[in-house]
Protein backbone atom coordinates (compact mmCIF):
# COMPACT_ATOMS: atom_id res chain seq x y z
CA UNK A 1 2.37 8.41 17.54
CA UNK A 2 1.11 11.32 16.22
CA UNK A 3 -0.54 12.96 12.28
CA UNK A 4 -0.01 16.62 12.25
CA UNK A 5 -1.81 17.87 9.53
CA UNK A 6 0.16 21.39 8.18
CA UNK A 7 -0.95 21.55 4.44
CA UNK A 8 -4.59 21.49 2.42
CA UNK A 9 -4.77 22.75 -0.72
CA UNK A 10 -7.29 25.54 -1.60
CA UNK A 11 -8.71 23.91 -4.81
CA UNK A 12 -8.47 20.53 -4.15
CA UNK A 13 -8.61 18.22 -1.04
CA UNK A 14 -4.98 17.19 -1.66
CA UNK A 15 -3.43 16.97 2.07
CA UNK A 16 0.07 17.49 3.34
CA UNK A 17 1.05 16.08 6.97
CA UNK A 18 3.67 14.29 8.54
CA UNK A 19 3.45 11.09 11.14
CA UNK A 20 5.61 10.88 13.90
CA UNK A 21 6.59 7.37 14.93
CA UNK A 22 8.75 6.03 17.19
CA UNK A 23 11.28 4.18 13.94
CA UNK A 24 10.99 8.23 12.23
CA UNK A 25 8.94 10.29 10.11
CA UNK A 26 6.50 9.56 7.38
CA UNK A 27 5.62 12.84 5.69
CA UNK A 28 2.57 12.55 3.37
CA UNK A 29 1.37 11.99 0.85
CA UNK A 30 3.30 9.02 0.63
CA UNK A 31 3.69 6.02 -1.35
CA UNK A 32 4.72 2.61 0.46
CA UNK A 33 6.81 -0.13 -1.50
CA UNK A 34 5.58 -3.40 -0.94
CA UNK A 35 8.15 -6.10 0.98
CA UNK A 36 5.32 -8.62 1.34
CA UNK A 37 7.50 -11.11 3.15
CA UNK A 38 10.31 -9.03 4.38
CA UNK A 39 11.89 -8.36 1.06
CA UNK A 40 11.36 -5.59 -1.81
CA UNK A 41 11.53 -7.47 -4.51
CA UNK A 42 14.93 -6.98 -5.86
CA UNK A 43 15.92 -4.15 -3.91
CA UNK A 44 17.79 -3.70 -1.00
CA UNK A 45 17.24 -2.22 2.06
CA UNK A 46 20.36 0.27 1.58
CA UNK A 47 18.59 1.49 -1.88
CA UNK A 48 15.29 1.95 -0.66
CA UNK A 49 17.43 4.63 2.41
CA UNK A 50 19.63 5.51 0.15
CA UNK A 51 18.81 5.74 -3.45
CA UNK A 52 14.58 5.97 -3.03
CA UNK A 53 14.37 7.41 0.05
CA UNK A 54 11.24 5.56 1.36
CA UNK A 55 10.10 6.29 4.71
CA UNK A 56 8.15 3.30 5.24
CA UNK A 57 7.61 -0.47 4.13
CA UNK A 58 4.84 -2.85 4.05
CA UNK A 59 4.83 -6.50 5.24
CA UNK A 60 2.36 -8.94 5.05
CA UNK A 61 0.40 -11.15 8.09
CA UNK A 62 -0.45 -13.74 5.74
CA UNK A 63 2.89 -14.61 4.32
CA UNK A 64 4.95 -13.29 7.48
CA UNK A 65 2.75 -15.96 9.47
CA UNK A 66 3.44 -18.90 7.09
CA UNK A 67 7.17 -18.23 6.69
CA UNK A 68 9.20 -17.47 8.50
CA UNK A 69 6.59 -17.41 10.81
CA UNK A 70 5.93 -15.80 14.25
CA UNK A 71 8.22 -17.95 16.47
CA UNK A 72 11.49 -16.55 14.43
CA UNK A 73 9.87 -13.03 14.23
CA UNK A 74 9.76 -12.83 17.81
CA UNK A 75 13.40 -14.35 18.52
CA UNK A 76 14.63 -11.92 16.23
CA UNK A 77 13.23 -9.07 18.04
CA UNK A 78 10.34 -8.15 15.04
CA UNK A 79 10.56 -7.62 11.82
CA UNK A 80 12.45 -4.57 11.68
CA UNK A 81 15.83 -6.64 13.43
CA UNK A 82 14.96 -9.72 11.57
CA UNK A 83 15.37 -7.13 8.08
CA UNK A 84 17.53 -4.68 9.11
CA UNK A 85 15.29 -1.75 8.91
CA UNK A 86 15.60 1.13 11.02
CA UNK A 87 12.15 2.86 9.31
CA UNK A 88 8.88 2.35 9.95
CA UNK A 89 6.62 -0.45 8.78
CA UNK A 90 2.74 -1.23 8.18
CA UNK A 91 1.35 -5.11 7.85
CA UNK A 92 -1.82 -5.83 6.22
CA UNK A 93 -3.64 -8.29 8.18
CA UNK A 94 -4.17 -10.73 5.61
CA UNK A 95 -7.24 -10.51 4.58
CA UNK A 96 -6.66 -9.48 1.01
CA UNK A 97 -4.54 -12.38 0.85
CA UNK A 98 -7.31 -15.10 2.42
CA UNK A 99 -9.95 -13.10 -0.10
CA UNK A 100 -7.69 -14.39 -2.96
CA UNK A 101 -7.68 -17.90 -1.76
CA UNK A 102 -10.81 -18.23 -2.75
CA UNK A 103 -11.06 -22.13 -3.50
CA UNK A 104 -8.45 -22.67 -0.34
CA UNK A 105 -10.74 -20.84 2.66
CA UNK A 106 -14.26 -20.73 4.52
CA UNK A 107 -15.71 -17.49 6.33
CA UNK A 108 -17.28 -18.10 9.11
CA UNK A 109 -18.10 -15.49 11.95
CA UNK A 110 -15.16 -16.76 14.00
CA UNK A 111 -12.61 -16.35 11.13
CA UNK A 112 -11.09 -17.29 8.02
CA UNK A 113 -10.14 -20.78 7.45
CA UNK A 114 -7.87 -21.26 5.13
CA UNK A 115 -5.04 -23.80 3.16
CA UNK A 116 -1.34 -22.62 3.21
CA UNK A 117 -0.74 -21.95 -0.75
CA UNK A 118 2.71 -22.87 0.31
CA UNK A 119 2.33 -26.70 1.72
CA UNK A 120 -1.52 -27.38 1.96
CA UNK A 121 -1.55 -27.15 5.56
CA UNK A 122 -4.45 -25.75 7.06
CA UNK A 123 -4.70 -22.67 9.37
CA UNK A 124 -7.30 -20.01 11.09
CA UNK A 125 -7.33 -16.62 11.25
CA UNK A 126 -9.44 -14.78 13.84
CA UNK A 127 -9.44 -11.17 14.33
CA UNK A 128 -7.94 -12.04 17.99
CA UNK A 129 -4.76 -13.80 16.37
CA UNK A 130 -4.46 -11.37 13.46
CA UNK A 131 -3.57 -9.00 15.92
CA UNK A 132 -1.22 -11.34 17.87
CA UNK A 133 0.58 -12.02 14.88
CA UNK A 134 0.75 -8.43 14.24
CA UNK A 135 2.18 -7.70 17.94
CA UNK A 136 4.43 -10.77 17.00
CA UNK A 137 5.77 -9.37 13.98
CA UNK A 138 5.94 -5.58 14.88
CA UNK A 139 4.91 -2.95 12.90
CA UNK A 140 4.55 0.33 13.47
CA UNK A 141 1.02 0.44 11.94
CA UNK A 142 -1.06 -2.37 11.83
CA UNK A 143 -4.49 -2.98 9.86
CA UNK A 144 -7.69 -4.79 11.30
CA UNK A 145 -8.64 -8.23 10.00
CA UNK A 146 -11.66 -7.28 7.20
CA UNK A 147 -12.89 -9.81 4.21
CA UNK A 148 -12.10 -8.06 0.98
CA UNK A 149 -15.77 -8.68 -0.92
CA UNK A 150 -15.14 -9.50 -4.68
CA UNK A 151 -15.69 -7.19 -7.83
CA UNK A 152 -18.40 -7.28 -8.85
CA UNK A 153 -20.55 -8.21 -5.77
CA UNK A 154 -24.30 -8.76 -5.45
CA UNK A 155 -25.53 -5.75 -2.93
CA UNK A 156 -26.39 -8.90 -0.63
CA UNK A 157 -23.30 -10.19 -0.61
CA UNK A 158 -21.39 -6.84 -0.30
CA UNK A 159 -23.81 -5.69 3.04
CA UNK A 160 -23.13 -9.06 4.65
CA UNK A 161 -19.45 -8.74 4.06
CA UNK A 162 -18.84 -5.64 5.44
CA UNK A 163 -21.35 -6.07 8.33
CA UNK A 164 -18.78 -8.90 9.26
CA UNK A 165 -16.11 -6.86 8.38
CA UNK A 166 -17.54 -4.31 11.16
CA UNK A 167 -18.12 -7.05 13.71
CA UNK A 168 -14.39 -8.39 13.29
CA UNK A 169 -13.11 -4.88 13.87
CA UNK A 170 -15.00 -4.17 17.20
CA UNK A 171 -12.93 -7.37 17.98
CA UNK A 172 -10.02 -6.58 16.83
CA UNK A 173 -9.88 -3.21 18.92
CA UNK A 174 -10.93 -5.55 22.07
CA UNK A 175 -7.58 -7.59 21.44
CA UNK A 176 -5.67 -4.60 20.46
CA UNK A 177 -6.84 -2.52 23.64
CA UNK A 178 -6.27 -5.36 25.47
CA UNK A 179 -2.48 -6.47 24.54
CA UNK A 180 0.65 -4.54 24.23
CA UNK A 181 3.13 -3.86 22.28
CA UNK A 182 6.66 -6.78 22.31
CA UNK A 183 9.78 -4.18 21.55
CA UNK A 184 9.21 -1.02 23.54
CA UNK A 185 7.60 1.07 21.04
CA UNK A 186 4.32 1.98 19.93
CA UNK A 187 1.81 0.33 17.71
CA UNK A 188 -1.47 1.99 15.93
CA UNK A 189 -4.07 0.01 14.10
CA UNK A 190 -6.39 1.42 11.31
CA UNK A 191 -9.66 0.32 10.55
CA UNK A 192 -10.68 -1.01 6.88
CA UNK A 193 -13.69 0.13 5.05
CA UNK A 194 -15.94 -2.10 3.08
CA UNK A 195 -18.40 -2.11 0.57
CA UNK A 196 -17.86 -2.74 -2.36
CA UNK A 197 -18.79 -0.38 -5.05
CA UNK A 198 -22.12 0.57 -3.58
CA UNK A 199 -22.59 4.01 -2.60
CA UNK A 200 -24.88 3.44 0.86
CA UNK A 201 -22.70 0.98 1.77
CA UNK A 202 -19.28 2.77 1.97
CA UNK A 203 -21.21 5.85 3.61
CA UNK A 204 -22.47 3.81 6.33
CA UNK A 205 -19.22 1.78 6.89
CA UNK A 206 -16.98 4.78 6.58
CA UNK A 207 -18.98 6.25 9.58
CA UNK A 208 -18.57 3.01 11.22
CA UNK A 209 -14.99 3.32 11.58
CA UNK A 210 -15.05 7.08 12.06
CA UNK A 211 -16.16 6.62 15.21
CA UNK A 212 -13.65 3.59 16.26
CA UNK A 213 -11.15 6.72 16.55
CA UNK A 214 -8.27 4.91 15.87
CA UNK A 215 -5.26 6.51 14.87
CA UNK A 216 -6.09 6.05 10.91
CA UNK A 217 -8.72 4.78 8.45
CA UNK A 218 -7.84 2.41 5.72
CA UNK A 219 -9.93 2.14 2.32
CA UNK A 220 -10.22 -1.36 0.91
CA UNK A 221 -11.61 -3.33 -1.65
CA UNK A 222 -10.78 -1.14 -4.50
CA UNK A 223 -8.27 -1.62 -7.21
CA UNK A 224 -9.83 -4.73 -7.38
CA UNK A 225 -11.60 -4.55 -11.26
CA UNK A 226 -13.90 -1.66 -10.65
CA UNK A 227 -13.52 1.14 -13.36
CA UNK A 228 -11.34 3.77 -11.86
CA UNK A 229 -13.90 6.67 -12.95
CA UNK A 230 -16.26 4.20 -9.60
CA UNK A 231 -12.69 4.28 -7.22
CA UNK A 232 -12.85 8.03 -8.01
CA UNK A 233 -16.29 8.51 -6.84
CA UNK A 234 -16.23 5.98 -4.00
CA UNK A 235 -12.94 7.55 -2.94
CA UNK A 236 -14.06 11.39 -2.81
CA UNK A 237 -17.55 10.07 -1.10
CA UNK A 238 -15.46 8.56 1.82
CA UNK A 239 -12.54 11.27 2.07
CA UNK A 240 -15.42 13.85 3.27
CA UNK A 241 -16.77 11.59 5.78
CA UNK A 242 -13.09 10.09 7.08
CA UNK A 243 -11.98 12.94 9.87
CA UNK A 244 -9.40 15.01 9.04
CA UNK A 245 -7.38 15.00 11.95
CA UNK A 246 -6.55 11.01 10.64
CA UNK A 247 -4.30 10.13 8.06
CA UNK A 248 -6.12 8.01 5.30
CA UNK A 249 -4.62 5.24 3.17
CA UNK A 250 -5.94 3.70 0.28
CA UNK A 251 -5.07 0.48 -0.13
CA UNK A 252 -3.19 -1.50 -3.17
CA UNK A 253 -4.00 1.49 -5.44
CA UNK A 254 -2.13 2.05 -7.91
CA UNK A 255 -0.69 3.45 -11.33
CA UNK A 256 1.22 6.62 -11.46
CA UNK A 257 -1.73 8.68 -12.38
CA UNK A 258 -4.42 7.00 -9.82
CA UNK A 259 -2.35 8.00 -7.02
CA UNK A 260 -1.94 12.02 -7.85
CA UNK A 261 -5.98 11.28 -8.68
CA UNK A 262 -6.43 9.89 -5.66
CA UNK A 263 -4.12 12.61 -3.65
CA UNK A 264 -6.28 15.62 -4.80
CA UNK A 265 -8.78 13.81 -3.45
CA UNK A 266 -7.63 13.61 -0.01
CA UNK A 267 -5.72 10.27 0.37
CA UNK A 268 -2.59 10.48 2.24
CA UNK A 269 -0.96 6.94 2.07
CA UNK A 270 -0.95 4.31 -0.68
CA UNK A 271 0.61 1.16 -1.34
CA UNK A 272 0.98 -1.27 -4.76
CA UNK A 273 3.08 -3.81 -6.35
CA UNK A 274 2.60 -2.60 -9.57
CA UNK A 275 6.24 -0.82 -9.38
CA UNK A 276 8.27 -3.90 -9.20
CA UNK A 277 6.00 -6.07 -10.35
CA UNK A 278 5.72 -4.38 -13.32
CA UNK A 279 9.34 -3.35 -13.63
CA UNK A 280 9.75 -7.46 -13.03
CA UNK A 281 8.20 -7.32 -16.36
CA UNK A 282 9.61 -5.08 -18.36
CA UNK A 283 6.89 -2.29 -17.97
CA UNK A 284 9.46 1.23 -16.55
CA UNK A 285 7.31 4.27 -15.33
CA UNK A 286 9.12 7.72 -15.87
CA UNK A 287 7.59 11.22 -15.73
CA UNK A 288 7.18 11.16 -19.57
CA UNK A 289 4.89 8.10 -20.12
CA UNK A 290 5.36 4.05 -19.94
CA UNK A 291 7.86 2.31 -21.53
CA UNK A 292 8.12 -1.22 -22.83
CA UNK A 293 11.55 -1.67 -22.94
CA UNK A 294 11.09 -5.16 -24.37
CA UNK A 295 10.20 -3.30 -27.40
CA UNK A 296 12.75 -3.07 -30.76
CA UNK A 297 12.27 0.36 -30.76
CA UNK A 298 14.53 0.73 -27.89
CA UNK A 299 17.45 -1.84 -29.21
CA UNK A 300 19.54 1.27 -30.28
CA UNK A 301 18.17 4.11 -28.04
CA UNK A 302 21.52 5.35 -25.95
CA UNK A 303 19.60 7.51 -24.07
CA UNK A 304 19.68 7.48 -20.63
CA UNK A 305 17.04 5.48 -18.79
CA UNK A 306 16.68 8.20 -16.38
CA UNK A 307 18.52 11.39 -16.61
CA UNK A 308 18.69 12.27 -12.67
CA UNK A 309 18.35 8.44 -10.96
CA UNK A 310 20.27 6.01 -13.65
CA UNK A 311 21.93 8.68 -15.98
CA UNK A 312 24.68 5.60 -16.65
CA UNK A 313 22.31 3.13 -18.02
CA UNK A 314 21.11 3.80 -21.65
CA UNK A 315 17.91 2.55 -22.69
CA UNK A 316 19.23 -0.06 -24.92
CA UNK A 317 21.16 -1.34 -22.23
CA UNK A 318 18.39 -2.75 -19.80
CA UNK A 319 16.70 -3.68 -22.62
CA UNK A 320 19.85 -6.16 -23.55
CA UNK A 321 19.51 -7.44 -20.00
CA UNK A 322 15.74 -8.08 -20.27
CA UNK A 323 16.15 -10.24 -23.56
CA UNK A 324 19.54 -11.50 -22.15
CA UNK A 325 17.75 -12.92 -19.33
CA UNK A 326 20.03 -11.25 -16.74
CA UNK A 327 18.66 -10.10 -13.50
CA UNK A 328 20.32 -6.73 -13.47
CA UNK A 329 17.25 -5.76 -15.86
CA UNK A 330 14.86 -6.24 -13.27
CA UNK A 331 16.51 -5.03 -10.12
CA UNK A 332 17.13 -1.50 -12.51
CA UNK A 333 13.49 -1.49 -13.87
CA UNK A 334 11.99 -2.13 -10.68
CA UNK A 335 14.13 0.80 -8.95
CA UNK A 336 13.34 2.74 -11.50
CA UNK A 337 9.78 2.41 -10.76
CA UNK A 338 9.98 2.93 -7.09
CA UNK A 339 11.84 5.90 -7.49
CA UNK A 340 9.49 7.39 -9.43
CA UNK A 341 6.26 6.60 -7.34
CA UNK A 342 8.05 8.16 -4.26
CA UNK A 343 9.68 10.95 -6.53
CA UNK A 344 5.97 12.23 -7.64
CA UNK A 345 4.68 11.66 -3.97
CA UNK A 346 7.40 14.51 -2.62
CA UNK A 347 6.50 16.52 -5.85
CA UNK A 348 2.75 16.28 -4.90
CA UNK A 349 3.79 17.23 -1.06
CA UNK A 350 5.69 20.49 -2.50
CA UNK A 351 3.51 21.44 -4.69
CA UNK A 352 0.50 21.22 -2.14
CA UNK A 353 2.19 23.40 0.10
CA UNK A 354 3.50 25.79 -2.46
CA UNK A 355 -0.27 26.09 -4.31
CA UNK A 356 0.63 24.74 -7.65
CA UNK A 357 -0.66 21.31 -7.03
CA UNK A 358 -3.83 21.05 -9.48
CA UNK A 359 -2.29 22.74 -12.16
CA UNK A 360 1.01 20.38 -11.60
CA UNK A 361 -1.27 17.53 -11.18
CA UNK A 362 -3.03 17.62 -14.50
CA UNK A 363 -0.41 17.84 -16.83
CA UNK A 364 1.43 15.38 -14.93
CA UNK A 365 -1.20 13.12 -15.45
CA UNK A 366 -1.91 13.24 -18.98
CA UNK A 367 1.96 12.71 -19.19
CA UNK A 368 2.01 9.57 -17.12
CA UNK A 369 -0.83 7.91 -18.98
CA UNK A 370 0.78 7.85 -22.42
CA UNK A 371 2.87 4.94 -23.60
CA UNK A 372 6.33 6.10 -25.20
């Protein structure tokens, strides 16, 4: 697998780069949708090819492991048979999702224990098995088992965390080093940083995983309540000390406008589930502003939706299927927003290596901020 790096803005740290893997090619910046157990929520895997054009997917460890679970997984030949996805994939190892079991799990300095949220049952993660699972399931890129340390955190509690955090990863590399891949093609793992919101903290643990040289660096435990003027700062503080040879993904972050933020400041790869979550919801993302189309102001708007993806759909119409009840709103809302987070993405990538990406980004993001 290799990053090639062929783009960096001269007045920002905005990146351009591609990654070669062995399921294709991830040119960045990119934006990832989330299929936390296999699935986009209500979108295909012929629309995200198709219609989105995303290079890559996420799974998740966590609910991958509970259901289906490994032992399918691996009759199935991975997770890319088992879906029918010919792309690449990343997995999260979990440990955002053990983090938010808070009253359901115990740290200890072998793992995570932890209660199924599904059936009660009771399980243990260990940085060995995380990356089993992760050889089990078979993603492309796959992260390092970490314990995401709340917002806000006592500086105690954040240190202690991410010294763990550190001490998991040194084994996680052991088992990774140590084990190979199940379906004849290569796997990469990235590192997650740590720290909470405190300055020292992610310095010292972004130089920790600096020099892991793995194939990438991850950057978690933000998006997780902190003001975004502190996952600015913390963000541009780690970008200069992550190398640049490595691709760098921030992780779970975030609106439209945090991830051009975030771009300029050198992040290359991002994932949320704000897209279809929100979309689930009624909240549509297009390159004017936000839209509630639950909202009587839109009962008699005929206007297209979106002029270039959904020119058919008017915006009256979804919002009849939203107050209908039918499920067509949703799966249109939710595309919507996908194709828009990968649509500015491939924007930000042209615009880096054409020169015009500051100027672009700003008005863009005083545009995607406002609420229609």
């Amino acid at each position: 697998m290799i990053f090639n790096l062929q783009h960096t803005d001269s007045e920002s740290s905005a990146r351009a780069g591609s990654i070669h893997t062995d399921h294709g090619v991830i040119e960045t910046p990119i934006f990832m949708p989330v299929g936390t157990i296999g699935s986009v929520k209500a979108i295909n895997q012929s629309q995200l090819k198709n219609e989105i054009d995303a290079h890559i997917i996420l799974g998740n460890t966590y609910h991958l492991y509970l259901r289906p679970g490994t032992s399918v997984l691996e009759e199935a030949g991975g997770l890319h048979q088992f879906i029918g996805w010919d792309r690449p994939i990343l997995t999260d190892s979990g440990g955002y999702q053990v983090y938010s079991l808070a009253e359901k799990r115990k740290l200890t300095e072998e793992g995570a224990k932890f209660q199924s949220h599904i059936d009660g049952s009771r399980h243990l993660f260990t940085p060995e098995n995380v990356m089993d699972i992760q050889r089990q399931i078979g993603a492309d890129i796959i992260m390092a088992f970490d314990e995401c340390p709340p917002y806000p955190s006592t500086y105690e509690y954040a240190r202690n965390s991410m010294h763990l955090t550190h001490r998991w990863l040194d084994r996680c590399i052991e088992r990774f080093d140590n084990t190979e891949p199940l379906y004849g093609y290569e796997q990469v793992l990235f590192p997650i940083l740590q720290g909470s919101s405190f300055k020292d903290l992610r310095k010292e643990s972004a130089e920790f995983i600096a020099n892991k040289n793995c194939f990438g660096n991850a950057i978690g435990g933000l998006s997780v309540g902190e003001p975004h003027e502190v996952m600015y700062e913390l963000t541009e503080l780690v970008c200069e000390i992550l190398p640049k040879e490595k691709p760098r993904y921030l992780m779970g972050v975030g609106t439209p406008a945090n991830i051009l933020e975030c771009i300029a400041l050198g992040v290359d790869m991002f994932d949320c589930v704000m897209p279809t979550r929100n979309g689930r919801n009624g909240t549509i993302f297009t390159e004017e502003g936000m839209i509630n189309i639950k909202n009587k102001k839109w009962e008699k708007d005929f206007s297209p939706l979106d002029a270039t993806l959904l020119p058919q759909y008017s915006k009256a119409y979804i919002r009849h299927l939203f107050m209908a009840g039918e499920m067509l709103g949703p799966q249109l809302a939710s595309l919507q927003n996908l194709s828009i987070y990968l649509t500015l993405v491939k924007q930000a990538r042209q615009r880096i290596i054409d020169g015009s990406f500051v100027s672009w980004k700003n008005v863009m993001v005083q545009k995607l901020n406002r609420k229609l």
